[in-house]
Protein backbone atom coordinates (compact mmCIF):
# COMPACT_ATOMS: atom_id res chain seq x y z
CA UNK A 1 -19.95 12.16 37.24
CA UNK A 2 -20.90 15.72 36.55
CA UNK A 3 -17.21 16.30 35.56
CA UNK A 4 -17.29 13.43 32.86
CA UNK A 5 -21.01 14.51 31.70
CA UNK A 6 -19.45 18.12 31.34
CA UNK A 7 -16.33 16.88 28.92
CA UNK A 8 -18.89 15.14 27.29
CA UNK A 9 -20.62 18.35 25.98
CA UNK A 10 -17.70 20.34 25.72
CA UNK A 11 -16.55 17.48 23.27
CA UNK A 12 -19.86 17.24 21.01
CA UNK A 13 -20.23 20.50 20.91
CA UNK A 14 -16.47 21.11 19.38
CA UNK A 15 -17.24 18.29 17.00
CA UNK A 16 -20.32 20.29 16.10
CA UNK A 17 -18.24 23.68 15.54
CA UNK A 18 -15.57 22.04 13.34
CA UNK A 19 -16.79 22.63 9.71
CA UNK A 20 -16.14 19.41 7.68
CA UNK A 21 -14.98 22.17 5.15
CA UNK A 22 -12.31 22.70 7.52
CA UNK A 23 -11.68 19.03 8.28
CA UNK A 24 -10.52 17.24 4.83
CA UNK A 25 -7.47 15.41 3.31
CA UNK A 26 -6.42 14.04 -0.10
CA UNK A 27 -3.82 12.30 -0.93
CA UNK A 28 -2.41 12.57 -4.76
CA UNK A 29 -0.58 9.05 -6.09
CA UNK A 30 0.52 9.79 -9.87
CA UNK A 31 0.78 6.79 -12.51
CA UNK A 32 4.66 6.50 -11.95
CA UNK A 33 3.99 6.25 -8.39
CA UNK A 34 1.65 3.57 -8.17
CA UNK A 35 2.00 -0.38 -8.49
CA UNK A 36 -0.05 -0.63 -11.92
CA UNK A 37 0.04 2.92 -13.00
CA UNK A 38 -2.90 4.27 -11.97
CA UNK A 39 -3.00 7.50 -10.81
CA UNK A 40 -5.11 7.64 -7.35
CA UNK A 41 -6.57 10.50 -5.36
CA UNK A 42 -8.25 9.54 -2.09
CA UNK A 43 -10.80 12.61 -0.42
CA UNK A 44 -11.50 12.07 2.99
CA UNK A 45 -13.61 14.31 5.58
CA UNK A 46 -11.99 13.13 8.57
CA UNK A 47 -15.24 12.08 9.85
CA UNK A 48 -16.94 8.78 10.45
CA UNK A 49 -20.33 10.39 9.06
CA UNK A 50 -19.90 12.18 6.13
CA UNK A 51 -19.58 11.55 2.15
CA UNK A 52 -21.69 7.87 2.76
CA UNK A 53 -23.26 8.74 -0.29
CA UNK A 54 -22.03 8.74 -3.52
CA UNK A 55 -24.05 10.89 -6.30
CA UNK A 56 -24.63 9.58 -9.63
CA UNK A 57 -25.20 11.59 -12.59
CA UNK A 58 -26.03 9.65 -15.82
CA UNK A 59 -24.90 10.84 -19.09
CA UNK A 60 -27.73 13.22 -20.98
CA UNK A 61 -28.08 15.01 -24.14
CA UNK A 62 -30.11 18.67 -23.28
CA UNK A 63 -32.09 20.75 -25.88
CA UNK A 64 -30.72 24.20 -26.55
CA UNK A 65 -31.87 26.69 -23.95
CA UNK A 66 -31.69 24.19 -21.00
CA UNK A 67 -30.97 25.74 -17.48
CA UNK A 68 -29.19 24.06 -14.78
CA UNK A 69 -29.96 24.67 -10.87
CA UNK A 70 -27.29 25.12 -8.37
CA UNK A 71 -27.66 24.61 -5.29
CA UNK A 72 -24.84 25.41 -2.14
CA UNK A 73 -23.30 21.96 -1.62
CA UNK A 74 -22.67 22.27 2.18
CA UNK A 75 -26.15 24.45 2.83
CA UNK A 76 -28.73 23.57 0.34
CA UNK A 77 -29.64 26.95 -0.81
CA UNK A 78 -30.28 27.79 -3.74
CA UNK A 79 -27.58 29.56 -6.04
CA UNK A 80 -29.49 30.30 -9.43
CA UNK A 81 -28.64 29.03 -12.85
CA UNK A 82 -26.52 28.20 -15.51
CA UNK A 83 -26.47 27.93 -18.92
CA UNK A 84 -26.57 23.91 -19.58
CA UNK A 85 -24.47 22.57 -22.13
CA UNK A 86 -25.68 19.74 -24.97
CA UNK A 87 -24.00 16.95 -23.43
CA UNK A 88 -23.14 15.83 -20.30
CA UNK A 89 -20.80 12.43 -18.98
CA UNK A 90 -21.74 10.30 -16.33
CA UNK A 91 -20.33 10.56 -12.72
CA UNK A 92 -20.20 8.24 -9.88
CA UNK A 93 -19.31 9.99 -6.74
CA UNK A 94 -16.11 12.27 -7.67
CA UNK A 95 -14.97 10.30 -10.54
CA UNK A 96 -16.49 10.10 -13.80
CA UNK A 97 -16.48 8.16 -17.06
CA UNK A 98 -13.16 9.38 -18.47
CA UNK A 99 -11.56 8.45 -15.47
CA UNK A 100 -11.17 12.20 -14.18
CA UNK A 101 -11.87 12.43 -10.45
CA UNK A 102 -11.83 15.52 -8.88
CA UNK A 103 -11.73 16.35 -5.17
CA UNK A 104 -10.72 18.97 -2.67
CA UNK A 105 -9.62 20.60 0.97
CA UNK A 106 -10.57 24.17 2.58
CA UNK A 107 -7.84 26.71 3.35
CA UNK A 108 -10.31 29.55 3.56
CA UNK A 109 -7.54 32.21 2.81
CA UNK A 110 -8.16 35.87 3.48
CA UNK A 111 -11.96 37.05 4.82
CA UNK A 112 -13.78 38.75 2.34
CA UNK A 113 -13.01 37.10 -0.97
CA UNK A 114 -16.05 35.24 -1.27
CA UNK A 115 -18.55 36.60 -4.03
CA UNK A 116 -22.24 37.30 -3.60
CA UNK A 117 -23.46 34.94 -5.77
CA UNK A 118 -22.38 32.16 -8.36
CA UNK A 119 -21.23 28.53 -8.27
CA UNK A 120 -19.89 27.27 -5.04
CA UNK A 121 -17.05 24.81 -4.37
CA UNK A 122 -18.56 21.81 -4.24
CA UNK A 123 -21.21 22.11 -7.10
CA UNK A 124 -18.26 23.14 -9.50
CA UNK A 125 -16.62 20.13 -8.98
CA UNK A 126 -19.86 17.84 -9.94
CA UNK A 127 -21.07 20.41 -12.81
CA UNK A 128 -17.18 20.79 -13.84
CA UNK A 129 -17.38 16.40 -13.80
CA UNK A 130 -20.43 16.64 -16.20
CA UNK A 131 -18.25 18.54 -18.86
CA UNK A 132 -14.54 17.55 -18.43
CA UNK A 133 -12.61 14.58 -20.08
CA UNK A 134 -9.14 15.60 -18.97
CA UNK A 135 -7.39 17.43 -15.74
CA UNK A 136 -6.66 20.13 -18.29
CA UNK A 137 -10.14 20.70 -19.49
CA UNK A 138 -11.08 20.65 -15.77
CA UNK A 139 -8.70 23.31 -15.12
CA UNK A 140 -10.10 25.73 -18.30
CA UNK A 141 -13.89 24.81 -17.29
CA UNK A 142 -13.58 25.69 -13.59
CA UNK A 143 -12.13 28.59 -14.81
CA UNK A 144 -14.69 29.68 -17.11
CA UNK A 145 -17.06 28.75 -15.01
CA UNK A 146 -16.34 31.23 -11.86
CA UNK A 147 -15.79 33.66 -14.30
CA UNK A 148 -19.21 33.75 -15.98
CA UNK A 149 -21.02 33.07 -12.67
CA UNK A 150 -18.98 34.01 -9.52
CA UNK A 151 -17.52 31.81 -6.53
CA UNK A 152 -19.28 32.40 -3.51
CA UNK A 153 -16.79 29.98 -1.63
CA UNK A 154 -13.45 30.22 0.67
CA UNK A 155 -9.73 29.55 -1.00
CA UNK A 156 -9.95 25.92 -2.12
CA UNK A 157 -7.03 23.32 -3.22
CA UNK A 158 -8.73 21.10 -5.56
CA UNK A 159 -7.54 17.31 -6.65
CA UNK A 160 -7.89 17.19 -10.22
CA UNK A 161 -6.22 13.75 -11.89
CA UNK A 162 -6.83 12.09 -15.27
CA UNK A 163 -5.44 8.84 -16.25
CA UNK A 164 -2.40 10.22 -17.15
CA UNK A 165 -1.32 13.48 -15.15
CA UNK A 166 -2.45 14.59 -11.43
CA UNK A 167 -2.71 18.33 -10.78
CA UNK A 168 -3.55 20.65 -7.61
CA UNK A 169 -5.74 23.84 -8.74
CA UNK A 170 -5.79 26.95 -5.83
CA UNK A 171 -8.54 29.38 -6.03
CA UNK A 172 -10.09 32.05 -4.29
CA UNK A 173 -12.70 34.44 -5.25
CA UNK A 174 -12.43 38.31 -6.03
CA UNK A 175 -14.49 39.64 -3.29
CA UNK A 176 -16.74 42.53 -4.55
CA UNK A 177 -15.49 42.02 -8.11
CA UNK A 178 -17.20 38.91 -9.39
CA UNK A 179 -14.63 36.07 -10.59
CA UNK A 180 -11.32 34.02 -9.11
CA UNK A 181 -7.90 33.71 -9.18
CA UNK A 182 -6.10 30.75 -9.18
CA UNK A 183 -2.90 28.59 -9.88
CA UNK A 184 -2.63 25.00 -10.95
CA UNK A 185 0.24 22.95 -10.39
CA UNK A 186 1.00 19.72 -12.37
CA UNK A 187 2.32 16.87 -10.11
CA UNK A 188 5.64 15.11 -11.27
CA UNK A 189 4.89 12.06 -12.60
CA UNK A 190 6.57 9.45 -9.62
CA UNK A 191 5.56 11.41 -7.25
CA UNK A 192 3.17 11.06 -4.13
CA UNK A 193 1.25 14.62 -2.94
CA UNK A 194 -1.14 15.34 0.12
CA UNK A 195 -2.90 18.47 1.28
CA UNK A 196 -4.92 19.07 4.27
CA UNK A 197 -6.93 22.51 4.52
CA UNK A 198 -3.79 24.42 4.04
CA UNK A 199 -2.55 26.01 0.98
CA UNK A 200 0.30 24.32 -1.19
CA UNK A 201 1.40 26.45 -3.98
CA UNK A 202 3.94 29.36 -3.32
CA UNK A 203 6.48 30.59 -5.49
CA UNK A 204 5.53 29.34 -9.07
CA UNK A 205 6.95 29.25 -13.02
CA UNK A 206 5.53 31.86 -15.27
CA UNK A 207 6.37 30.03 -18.34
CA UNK A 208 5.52 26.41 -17.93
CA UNK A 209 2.48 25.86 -19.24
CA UNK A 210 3.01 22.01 -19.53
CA UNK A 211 3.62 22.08 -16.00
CA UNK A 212 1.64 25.10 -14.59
CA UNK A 213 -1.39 27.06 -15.31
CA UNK A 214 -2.81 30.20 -13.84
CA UNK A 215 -5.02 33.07 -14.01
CA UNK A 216 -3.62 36.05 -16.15
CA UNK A 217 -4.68 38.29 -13.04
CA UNK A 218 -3.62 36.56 -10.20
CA UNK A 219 -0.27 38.22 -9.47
CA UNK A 220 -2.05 41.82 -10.45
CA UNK A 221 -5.22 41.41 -8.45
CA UNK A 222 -3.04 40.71 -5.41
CA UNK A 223 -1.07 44.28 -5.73
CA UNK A 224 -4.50 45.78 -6.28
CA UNK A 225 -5.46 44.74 -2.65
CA UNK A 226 -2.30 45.22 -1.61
CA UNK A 227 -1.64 42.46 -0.70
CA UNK A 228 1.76 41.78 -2.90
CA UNK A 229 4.47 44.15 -4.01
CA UNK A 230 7.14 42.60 -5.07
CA UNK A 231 8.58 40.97 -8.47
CA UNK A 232 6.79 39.02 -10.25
CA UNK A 233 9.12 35.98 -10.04
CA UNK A 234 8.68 35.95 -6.24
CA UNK A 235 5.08 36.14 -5.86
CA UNK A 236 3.90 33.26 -3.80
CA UNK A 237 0.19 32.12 -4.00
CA UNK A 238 0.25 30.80 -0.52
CA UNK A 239 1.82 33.94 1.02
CA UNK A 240 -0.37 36.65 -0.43
């Protein structure tokens, strides 16, 4: 009895360690892989208790000046502000009314990337919601976004699907320099993609823009910190 009652702290206790950060899956379906042509992204927790809840933002107009509070997503601190911007679209959990959903796992990546302050990973996907019509306005907002304000979050691989194309976007922040670096990766249309708190994109092309999108500074601020030295054409985002 005191054997069973012992497993059966040892067991809610792990469940208590295990950061649902650290816990997620999504699985990519693009509009050549589905049955009506849909393109489909499923975000799951692995858990039986989280994401019951599904926020709704309505669409606004805001007067020039307005402020908008962010808050850390997992902690409930607050982050600061940001500048708002005059119009805003409605969102229903992770998806909103242009049919762009955007979702995400944890790969953490190195220690010490994180920056002090800024917009974390789960906020920018609802603010980023708010302002994008397409995947590749996603991709260009998130991007301005950390940055203006800094990422205070681990490495992330972020779902980001329209109607029409399905993309995974890998960032990490800059450490002590405020800012990220990132690569996105367009998914071939017929195709079926997962990820699960690892990191997906290694070796990418430099000069696809139709299929592929990244930071000017990613390969550069990886042979700052050493953490890269070789061509160009080799660097993998994964690796370094």
């Amino acid at each position: 009895m005191k054997k069973a009652f012992l497993l059966s702290v040892l067991a809610v206790c792990l469940i208590a360690y295990l950061s649902p950060a650290d816990a997620c899956t999504n699985v990519i379906i693009t509009k050549g892989a589905s049955a009506d042509g849909s393109t489909m992204v499923t975000y799951a927790a692995d858990s039986h208790q989280l994401y019951g809840v599904l926020y709704y933002h309505p669409a606004a107009d805001w007067p020039a000046g307005s402020k908008l509070a962010v808050h850390s997503w997992d902690e409930g601190y607050d982050l600061g502000f940001i500048d708002q911007i005059p119009h805003t679209y409605q969102t229903v959990g992770n998806m909103n009314q242009h049919q762009l959903t955007i979702t995400e796992t944890t790969f953490g990546g190195r220690p010490g990337l994180e920056n002090e302050g800024g917009i974390d990973y789960g906020s920018l996907i609802y603010i980023t919601l708010q302002r994008a019509r397409t995947a590749r306005e996603a991709i260009a907002i998130m991007d301005a976004l950390t940055q203006q304000y800094g990422y205070p979050s681990e490495g992330e691989s972020f779902s980001i699907a329209d109607a029409n194309e399905a993309w995974i976007m890998e960032m990490v922040g800059k450490g002590s320099e405020k800012g990220t670096v990132w690569v996105a990766r367009r998914i071939p249309d017929g195709y079926i993609c997962a990820h699960a708190n690892q990191s997906r994109i290694h070796t990418f092309p430099l000069n696809d823009p139709e299929n592929c999108l990244y930071a000017k500074d990613v390969i550069s601020f990886a042979r700052s910190k050493g953490f890269f030295s070789g061509k160009d054409a080799d660097f993998s985002f994964c690796d370094a």
